[in-house]
C-alpha atoms as a PDB file:
ATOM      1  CA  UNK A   1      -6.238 -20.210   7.981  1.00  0.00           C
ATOM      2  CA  UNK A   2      -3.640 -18.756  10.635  1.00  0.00           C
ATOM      3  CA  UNK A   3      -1.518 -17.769   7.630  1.00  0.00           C
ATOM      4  CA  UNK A   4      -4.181 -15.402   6.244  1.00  0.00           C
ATOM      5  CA  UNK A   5      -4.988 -14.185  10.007  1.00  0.00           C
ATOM      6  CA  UNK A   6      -1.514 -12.732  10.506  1.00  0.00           C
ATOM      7  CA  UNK A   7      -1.217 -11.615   6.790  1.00  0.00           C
ATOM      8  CA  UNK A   8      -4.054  -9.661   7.611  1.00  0.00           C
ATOM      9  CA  UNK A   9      -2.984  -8.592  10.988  1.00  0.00           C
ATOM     10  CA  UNK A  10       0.696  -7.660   9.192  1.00  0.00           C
ATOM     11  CA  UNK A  11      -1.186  -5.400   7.009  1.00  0.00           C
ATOM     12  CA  UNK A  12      -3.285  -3.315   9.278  1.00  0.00           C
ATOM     13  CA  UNK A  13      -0.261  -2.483  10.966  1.00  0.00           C
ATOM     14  CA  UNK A  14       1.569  -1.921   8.304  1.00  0.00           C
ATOM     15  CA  UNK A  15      -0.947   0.245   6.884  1.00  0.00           C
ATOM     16  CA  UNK A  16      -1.588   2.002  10.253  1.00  0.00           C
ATOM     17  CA  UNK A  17       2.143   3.092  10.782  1.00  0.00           C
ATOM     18  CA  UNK A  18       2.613   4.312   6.893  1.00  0.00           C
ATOM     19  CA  UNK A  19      -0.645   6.580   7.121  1.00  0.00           C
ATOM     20  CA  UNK A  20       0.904   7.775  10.791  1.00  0.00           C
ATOM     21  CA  UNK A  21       4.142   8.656   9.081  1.00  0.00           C
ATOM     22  CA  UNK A  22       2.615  10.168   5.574  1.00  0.00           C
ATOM     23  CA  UNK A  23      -0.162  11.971   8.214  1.00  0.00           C
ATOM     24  CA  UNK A  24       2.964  13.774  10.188  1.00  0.00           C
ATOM     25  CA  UNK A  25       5.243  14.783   7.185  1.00  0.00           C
ATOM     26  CA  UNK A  26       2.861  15.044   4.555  1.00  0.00           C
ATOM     27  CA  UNK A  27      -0.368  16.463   6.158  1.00  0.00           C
ATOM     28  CA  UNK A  28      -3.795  14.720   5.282  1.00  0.00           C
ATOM     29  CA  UNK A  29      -4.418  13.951   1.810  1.00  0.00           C
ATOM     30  CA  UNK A  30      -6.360  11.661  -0.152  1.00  0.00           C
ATOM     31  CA  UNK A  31      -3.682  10.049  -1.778  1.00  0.00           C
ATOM     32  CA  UNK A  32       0.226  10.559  -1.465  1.00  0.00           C
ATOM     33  CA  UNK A  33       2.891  10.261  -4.161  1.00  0.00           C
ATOM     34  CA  UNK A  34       5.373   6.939  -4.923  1.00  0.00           C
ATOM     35  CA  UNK A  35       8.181   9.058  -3.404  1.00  0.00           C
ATOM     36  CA  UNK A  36       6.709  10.191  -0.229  1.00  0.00           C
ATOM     37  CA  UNK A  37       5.585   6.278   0.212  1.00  0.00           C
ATOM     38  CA  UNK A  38       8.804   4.943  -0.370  1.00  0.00           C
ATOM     39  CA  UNK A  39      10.010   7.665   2.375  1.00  0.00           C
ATOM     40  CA  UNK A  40       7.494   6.371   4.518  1.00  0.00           C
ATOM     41  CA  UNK A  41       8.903   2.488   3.904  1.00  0.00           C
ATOM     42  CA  UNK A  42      12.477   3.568   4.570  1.00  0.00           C
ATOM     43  CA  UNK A  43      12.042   5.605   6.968  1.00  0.00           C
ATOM     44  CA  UNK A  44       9.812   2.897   9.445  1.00  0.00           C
ATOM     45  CA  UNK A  45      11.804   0.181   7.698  1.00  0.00           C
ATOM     46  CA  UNK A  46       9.032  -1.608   6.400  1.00  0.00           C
ATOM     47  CA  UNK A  47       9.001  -3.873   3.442  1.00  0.00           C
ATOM     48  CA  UNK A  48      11.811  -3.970   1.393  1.00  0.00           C
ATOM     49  CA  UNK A  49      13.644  -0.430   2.557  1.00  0.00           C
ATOM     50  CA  UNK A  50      17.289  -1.199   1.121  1.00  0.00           C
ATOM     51  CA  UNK A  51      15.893  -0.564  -2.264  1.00  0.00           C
ATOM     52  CA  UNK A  52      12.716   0.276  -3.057  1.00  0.00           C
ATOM     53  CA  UNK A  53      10.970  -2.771  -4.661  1.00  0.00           C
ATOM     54  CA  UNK A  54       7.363  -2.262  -6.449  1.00  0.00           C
ATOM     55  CA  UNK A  55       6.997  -5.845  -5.800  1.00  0.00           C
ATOM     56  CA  UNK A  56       7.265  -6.469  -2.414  1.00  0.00           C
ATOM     57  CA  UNK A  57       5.905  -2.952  -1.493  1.00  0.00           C
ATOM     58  CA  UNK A  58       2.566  -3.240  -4.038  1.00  0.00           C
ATOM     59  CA  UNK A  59       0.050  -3.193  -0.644  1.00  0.00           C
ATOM     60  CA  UNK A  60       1.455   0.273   0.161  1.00  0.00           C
ATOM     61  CA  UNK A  61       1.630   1.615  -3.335  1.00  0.00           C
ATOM     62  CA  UNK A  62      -1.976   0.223  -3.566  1.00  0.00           C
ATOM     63  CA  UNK A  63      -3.426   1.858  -0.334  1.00  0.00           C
ATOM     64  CA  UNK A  64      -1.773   5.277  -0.408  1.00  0.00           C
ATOM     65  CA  UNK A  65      -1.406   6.035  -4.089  1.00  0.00           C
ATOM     66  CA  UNK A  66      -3.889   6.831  -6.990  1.00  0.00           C
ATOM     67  CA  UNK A  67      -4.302   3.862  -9.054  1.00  0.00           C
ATOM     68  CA  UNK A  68      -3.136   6.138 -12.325  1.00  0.00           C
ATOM     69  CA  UNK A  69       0.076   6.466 -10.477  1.00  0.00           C
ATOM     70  CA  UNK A  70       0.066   2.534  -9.334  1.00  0.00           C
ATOM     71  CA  UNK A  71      -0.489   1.422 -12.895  1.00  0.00           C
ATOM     72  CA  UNK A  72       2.400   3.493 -13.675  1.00  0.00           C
ATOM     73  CA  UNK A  73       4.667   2.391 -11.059  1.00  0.00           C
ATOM     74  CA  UNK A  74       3.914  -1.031 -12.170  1.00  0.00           C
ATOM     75  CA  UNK A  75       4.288  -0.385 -15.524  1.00  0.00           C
ATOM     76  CA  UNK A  76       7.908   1.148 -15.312  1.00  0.00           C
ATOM     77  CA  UNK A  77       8.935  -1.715 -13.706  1.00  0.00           C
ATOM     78  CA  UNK A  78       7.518  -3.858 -16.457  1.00  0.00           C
ATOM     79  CA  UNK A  79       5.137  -5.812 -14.132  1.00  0.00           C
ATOM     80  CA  UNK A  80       1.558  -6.357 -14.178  1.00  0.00           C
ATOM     81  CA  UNK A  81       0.115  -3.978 -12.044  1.00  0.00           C
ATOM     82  CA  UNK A  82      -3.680  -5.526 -11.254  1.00  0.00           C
ATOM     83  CA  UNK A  83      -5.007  -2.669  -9.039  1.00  0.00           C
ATOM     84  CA  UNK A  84      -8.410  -4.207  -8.582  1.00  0.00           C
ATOM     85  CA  UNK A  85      -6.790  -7.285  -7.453  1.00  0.00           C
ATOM     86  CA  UNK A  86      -4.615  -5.207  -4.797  1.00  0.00           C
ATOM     87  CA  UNK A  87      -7.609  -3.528  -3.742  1.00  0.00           C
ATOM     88  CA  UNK A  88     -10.060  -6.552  -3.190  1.00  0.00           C
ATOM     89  CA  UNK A  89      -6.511  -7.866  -1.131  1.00  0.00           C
ATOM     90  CA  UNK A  90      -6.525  -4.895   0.910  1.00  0.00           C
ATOM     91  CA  UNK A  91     -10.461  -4.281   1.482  1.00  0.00           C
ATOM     92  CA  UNK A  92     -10.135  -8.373   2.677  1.00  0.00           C
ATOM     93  CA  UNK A  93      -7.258  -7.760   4.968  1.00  0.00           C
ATOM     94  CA  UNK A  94      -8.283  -4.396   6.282  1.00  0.00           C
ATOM     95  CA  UNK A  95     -12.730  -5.141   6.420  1.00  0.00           C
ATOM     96  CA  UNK A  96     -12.783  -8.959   6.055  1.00  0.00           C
ATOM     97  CA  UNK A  97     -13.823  -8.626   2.231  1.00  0.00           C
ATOM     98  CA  UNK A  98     -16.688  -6.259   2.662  1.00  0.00           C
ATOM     99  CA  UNK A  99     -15.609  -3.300   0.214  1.00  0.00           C
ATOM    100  CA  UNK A 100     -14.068  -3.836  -3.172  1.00  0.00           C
ATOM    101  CA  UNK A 101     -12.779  -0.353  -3.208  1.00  0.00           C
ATOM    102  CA  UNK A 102     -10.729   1.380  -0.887  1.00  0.00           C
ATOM    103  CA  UNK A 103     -10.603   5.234   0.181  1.00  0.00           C
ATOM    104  CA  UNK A 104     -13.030   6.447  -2.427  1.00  0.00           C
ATOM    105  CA  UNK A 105     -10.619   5.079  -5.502  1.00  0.00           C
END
């Protein structure tokens, strides 16, 4: 139970300072590119910022990008991409499991 609490805590912060940083360099947009979310994880240092890693940065890539462009991320990489599993993680962590989909995707 306290696991999921700060997993959930961990990614409303995380999400909060990525949207911050995209917000100030990118302007306001409905979705933002993989590059200018990796520039967002480097630059805050968040996630795995030495080099990029679709794995461990799938939450951002999931929030911020349009799932087209997540699928293809994921695909690339030769992974699994499940955006509707990403997205039922993120609507749980972010409004306790209330939305399925996030930002109108």
């Amino acid at each position: 139970m306290f696991k999921q609490i700060f997993r959930n805590r961990r990614t409303k912060q995380i999400t909060t300072q990525i949207s911050q940083y995209l917000i100030r360099q990118h302007g306001i947009h409905k979705h933002y590119r993989q590059d200018q979310v990796d520039e967002a994880l480097t630059a805050l240092k968040l996630g795995n910022f030495e080099g990029i890693s679709v794995q461990e940065n799938r939450l951002a890539y999931g929030v911020f990008c349009t799932e087209k462009e997540y699928r293809a991320i994921y695909q690339q990489a030769g992974i699994d991409g499940d955006y509707e599993g990403i997205q039922l993680e993120i609507a749980d962590a972010l409004y306790k499991g209330k939305s399925g989909r996030m930002l109108g995707h």
